[in-house]
Protein backbone atom coordinates (compact mmCIF):
# COMPACT_ATOMS: atom_id res chain seq x y z
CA UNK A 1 49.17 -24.69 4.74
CA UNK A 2 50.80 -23.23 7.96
CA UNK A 3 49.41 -23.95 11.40
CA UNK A 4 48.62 -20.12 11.69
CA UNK A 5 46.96 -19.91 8.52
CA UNK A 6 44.88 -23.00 9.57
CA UNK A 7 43.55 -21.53 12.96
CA UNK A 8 43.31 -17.84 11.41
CA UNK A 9 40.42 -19.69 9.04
CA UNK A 10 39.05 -21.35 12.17
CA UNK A 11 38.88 -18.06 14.12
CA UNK A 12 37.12 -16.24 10.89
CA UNK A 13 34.61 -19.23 10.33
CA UNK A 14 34.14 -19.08 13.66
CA UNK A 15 33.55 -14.79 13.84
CA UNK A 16 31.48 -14.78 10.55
CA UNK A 17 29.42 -18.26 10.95
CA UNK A 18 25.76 -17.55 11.03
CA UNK A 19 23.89 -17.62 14.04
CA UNK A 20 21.31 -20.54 14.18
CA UNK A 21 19.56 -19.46 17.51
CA UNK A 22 19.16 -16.23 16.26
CA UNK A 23 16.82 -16.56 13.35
CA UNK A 24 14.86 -20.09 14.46
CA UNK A 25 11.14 -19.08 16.12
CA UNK A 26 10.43 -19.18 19.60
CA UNK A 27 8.14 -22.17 20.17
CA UNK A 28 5.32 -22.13 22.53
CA UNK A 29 2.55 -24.26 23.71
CA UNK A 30 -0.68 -22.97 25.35
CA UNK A 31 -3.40 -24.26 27.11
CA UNK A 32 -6.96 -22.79 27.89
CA UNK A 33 -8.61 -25.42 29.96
CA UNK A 34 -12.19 -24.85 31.68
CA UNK A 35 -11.77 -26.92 35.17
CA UNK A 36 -15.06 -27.02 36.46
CA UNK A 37 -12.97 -26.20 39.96
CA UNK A 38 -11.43 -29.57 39.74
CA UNK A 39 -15.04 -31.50 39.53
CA UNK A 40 -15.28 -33.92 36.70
CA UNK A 41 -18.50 -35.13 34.99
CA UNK A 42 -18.58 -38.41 36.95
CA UNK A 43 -19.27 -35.72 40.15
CA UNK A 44 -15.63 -36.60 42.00
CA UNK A 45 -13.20 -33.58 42.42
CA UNK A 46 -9.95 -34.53 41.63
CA UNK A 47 -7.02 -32.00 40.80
CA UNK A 48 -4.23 -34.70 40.07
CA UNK A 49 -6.45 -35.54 37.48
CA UNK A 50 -6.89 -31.86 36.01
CA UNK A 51 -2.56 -32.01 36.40
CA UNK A 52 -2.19 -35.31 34.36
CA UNK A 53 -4.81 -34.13 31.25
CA UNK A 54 -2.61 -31.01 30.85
CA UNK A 55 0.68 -32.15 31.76
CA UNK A 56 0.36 -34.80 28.87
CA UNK A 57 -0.18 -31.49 26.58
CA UNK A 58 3.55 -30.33 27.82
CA UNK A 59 2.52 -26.75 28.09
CA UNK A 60 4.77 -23.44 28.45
CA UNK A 61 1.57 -21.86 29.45
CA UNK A 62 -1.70 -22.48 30.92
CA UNK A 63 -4.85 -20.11 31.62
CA UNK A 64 -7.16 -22.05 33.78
CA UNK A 65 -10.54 -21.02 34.32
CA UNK A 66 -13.37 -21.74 37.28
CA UNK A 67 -10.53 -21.85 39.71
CA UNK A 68 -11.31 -22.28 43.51
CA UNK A 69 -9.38 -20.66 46.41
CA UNK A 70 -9.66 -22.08 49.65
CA UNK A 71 -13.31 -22.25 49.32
CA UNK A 72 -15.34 -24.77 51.49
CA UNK A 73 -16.72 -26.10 48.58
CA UNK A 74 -13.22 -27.51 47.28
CA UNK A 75 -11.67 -28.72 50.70
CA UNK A 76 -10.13 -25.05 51.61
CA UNK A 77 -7.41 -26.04 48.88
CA UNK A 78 -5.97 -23.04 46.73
CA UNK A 79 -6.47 -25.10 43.18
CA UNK A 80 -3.78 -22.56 41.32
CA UNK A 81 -0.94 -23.29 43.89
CA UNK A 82 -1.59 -26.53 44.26
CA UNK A 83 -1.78 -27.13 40.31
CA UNK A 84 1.17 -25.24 40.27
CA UNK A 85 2.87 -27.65 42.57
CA UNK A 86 1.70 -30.88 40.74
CA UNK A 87 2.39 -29.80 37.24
CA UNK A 88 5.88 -27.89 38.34
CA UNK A 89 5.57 -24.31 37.37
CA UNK A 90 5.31 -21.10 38.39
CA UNK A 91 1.00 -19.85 39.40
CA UNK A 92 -0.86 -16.70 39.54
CA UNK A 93 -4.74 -16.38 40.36
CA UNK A 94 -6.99 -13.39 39.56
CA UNK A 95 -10.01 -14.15 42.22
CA UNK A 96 -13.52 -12.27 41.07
CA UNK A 97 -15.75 -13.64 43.33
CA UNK A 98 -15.89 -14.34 47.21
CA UNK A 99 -17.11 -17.84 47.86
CA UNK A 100 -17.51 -19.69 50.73
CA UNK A 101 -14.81 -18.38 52.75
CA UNK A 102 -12.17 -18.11 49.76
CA UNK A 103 -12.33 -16.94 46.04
CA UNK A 104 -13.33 -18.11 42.68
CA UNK A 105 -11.57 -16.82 39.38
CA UNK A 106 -8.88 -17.68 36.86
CA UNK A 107 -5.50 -18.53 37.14
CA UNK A 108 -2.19 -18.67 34.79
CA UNK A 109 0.50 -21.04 35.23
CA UNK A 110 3.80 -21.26 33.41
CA UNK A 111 7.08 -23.06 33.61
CA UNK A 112 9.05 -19.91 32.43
CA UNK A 113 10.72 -18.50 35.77
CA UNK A 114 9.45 -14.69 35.73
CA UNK A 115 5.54 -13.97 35.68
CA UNK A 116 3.59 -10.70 36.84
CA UNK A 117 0.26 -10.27 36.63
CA UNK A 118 -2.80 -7.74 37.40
CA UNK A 119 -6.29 -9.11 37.63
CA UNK A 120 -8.96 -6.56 36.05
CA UNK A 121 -12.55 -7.13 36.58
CA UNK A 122 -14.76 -6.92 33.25
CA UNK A 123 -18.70 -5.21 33.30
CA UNK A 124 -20.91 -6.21 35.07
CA UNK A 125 -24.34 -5.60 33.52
CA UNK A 126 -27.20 -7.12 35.25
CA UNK A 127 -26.71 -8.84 38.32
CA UNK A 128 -24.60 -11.32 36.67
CA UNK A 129 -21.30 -12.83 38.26
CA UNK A 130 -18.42 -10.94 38.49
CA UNK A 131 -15.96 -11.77 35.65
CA UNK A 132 -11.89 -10.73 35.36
CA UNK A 133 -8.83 -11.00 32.77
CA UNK A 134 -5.93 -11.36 34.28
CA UNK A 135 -2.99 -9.24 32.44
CA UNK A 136 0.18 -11.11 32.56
CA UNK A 137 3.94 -10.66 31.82
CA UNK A 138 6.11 -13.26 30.98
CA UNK A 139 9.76 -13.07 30.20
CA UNK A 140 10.03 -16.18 27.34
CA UNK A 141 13.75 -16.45 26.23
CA UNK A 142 14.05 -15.01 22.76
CA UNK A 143 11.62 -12.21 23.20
CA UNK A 144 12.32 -8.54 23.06
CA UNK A 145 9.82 -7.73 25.65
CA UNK A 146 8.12 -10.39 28.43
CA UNK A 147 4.70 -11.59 26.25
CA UNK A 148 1.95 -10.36 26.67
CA UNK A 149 -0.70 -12.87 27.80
CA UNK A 150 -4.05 -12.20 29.09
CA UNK A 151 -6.72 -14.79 30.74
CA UNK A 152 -10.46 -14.16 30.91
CA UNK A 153 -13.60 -16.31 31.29
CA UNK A 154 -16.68 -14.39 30.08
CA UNK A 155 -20.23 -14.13 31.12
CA UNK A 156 -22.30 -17.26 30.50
CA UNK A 157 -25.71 -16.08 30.24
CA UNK A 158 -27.70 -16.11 26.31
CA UNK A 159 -27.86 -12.15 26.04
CA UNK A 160 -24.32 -11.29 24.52
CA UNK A 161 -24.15 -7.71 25.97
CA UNK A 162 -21.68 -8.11 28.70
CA UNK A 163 -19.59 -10.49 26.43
CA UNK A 164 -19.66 -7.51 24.28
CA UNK A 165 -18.42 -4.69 26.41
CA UNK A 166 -15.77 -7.18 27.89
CA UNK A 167 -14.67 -7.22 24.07
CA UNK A 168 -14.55 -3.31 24.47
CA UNK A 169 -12.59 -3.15 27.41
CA UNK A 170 -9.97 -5.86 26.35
CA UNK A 171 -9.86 -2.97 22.92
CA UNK A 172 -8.87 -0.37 25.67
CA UNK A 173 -6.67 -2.41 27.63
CA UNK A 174 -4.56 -3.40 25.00
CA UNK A 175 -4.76 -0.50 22.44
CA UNK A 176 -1.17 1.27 23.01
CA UNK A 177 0.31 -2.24 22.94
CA UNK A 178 1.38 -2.35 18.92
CA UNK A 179 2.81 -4.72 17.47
CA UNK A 180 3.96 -6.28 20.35
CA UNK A 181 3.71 -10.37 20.70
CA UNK A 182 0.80 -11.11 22.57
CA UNK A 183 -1.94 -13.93 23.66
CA UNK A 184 -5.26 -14.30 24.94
CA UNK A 185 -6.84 -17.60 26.32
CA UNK A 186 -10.04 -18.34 28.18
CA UNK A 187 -13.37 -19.35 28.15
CA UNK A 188 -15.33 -16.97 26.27
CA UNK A 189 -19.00 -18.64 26.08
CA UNK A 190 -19.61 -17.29 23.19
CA UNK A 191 -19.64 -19.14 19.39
CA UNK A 192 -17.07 -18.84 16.40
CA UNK A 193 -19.87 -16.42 14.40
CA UNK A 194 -20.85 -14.32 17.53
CA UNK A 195 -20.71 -10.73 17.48
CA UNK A 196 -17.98 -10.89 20.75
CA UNK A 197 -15.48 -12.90 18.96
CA UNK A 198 -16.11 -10.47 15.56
CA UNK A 199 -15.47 -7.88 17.79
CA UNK A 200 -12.23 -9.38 19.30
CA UNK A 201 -11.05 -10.54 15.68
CA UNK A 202 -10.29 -6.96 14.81
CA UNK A 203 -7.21 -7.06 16.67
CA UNK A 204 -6.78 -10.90 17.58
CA UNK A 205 -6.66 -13.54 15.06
CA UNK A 206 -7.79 -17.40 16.67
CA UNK A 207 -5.64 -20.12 16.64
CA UNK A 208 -7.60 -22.44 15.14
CA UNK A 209 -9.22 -21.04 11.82
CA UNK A 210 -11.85 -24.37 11.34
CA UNK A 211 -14.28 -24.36 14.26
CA UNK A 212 -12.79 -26.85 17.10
CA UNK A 213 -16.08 -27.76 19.68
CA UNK A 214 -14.89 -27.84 23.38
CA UNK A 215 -18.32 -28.36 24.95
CA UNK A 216 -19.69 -30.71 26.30
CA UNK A 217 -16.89 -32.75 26.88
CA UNK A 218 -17.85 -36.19 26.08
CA UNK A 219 -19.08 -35.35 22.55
CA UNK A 220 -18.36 -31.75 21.96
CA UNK A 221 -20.86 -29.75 19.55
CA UNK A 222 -19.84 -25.61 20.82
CA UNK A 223 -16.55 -23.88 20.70
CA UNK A 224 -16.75 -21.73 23.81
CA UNK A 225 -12.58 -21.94 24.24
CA UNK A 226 -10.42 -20.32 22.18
CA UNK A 227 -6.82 -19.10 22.44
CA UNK A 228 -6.05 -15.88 20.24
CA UNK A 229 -2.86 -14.20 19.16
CA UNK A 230 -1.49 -10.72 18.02
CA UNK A 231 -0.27 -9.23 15.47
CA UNK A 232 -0.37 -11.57 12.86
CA UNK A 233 3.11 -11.24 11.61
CA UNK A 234 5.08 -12.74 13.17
CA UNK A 235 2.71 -15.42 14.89
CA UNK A 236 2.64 -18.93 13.22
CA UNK A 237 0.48 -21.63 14.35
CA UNK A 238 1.97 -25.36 14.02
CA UNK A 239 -0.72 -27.05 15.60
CA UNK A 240 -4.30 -27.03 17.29
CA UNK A 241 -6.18 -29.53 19.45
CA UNK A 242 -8.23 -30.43 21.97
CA UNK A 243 -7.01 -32.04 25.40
CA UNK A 244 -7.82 -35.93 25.46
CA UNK A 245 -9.23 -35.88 28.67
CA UNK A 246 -13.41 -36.29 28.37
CA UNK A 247 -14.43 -36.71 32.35
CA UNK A 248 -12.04 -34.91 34.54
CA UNK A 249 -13.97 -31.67 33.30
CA UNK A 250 -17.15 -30.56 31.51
CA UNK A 251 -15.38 -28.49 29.13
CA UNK A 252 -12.21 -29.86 26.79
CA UNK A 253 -8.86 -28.12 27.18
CA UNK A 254 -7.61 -26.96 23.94
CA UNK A 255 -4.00 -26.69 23.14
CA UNK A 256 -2.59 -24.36 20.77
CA UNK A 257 1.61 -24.92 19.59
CA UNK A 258 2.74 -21.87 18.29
CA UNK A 259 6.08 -20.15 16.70
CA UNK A 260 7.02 -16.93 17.08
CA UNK A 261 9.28 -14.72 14.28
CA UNK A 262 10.67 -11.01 14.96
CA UNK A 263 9.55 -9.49 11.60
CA UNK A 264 12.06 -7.79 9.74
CA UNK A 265 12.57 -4.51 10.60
CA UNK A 266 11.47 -2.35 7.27
């Protein structure tokens, strides 16, 4: 065989070789974690602590919920930068509530370089505390469109009627959004077989189908955490677990590792 007609058949493997990037899923891993604003169950606050339980998790993503802001209560300190600092990635906070001189809320963090965000406050029915999602977009590598990803921490209290028209508004928020990839994360205080999570499982589907308690965190008995995901094709779950740290919060972190498909176009 000539030397041309060897490196013509390298240049044609080369043009008509399959891609391998192309068709492998997008892998992500996602954290909800509770942080009692840094204030572990043995009564010291201690954010380094808070960093190492999720850092071991390797997250892409994090939503982070009872975060302080430069509130007296938490040394003037502004938890979701500083987090964001110790754990090397890129913060947002959605603050609901003034407190002692700064703001209390959620936060998302993320090592992926672009993130937007727009906090919306949820009802508030009966004097309760104010509660917000914060509506992200992230630009993962591999995806069409930045993800969708939207953080929340519901009302605690035992009457489920705010939980239930924050369920509503999270339907309106996200009802021209299709069949695009997204995620939502938080602390939703509400059970598994509650009519708020029935209500969100009409468009969401949970990450971890057996029920996974996150509360209390020594001996958990209550899934209150959850991280959800939409639309189902498309969406594979590899793995689901809690965090292993049991005293640097009340609640347990949970992780969910997840894989991500275009569907085939029809």
């Amino acid at each position: 065989m000539s030397t041309s007609l060897k490196i013509l058949m390298v240049l044609l493997a080369l043009v008509f070789a399959p891609t391998a990037s192309a068709d492998e899923p997008i892998r992500i891993r996602v954290v909800s974690y509770n942080i009692h604003h840094g204030e572990g169950t043995d009564g010291k606050l201690d954010l380094s602590r808070i960093a190492q339980v999720v850092s071991d998790a390797k997250p892409d993503i994090i939503a982070l919920q009872e975060v302080d802001r430069n509130t007296k209560r938490t040394g003037n300190v502004d938890q979701a930068a500083e987090l964001a600092r110790l754990l090397e990635m890129n913060g947002v906070f959605g603050g609901n509530i003034d407190l002692q001189g700064g703001h209390y809320g959620n936060a998302i963090l993320t090592r992926y370089a672009s993130i937007s965000s727009t906090n919306h406050q949820l009802p508030s029915l009966a004097n309760g505390e104010q509660r917000g999602v914060m509506e992200a977009d992230i630009a993962v590598p591999g995806f069409k469109l930045p993800l969708k990803f939207l953080a929340t921490h519901y009302d605690h209290r035992p009457d489920e009627n705010e939980r239930i028209a924050s369920c509503e508004m999270i339907a309106q928020l996200t009802r021209d959004w299709g069949d695009r990839p997204a995620l939502l994360a938080g602390d939703l205080n509400a059970l598994p077989e509650s009519k708020p999570l029935m209500l969100l499982e009409k468009d969401w589907i949970r990450s971890n189908r057996e029920v996974l308690p996150t509360i209390p965190s020594d001996q958990p008995t209550r899934q209150i955490d959850y991280i959800l995901l939409r639309p189902n094709m498309g969406w594979k779950v590899v793995e689901c677990r809690l965090l292993d740290g049991v005293v640097a919060s009340d609640h347990r972190g949970i992780l969910a590792v997840l894989e991500w498909s275009e569907p085939a176009s029809n």
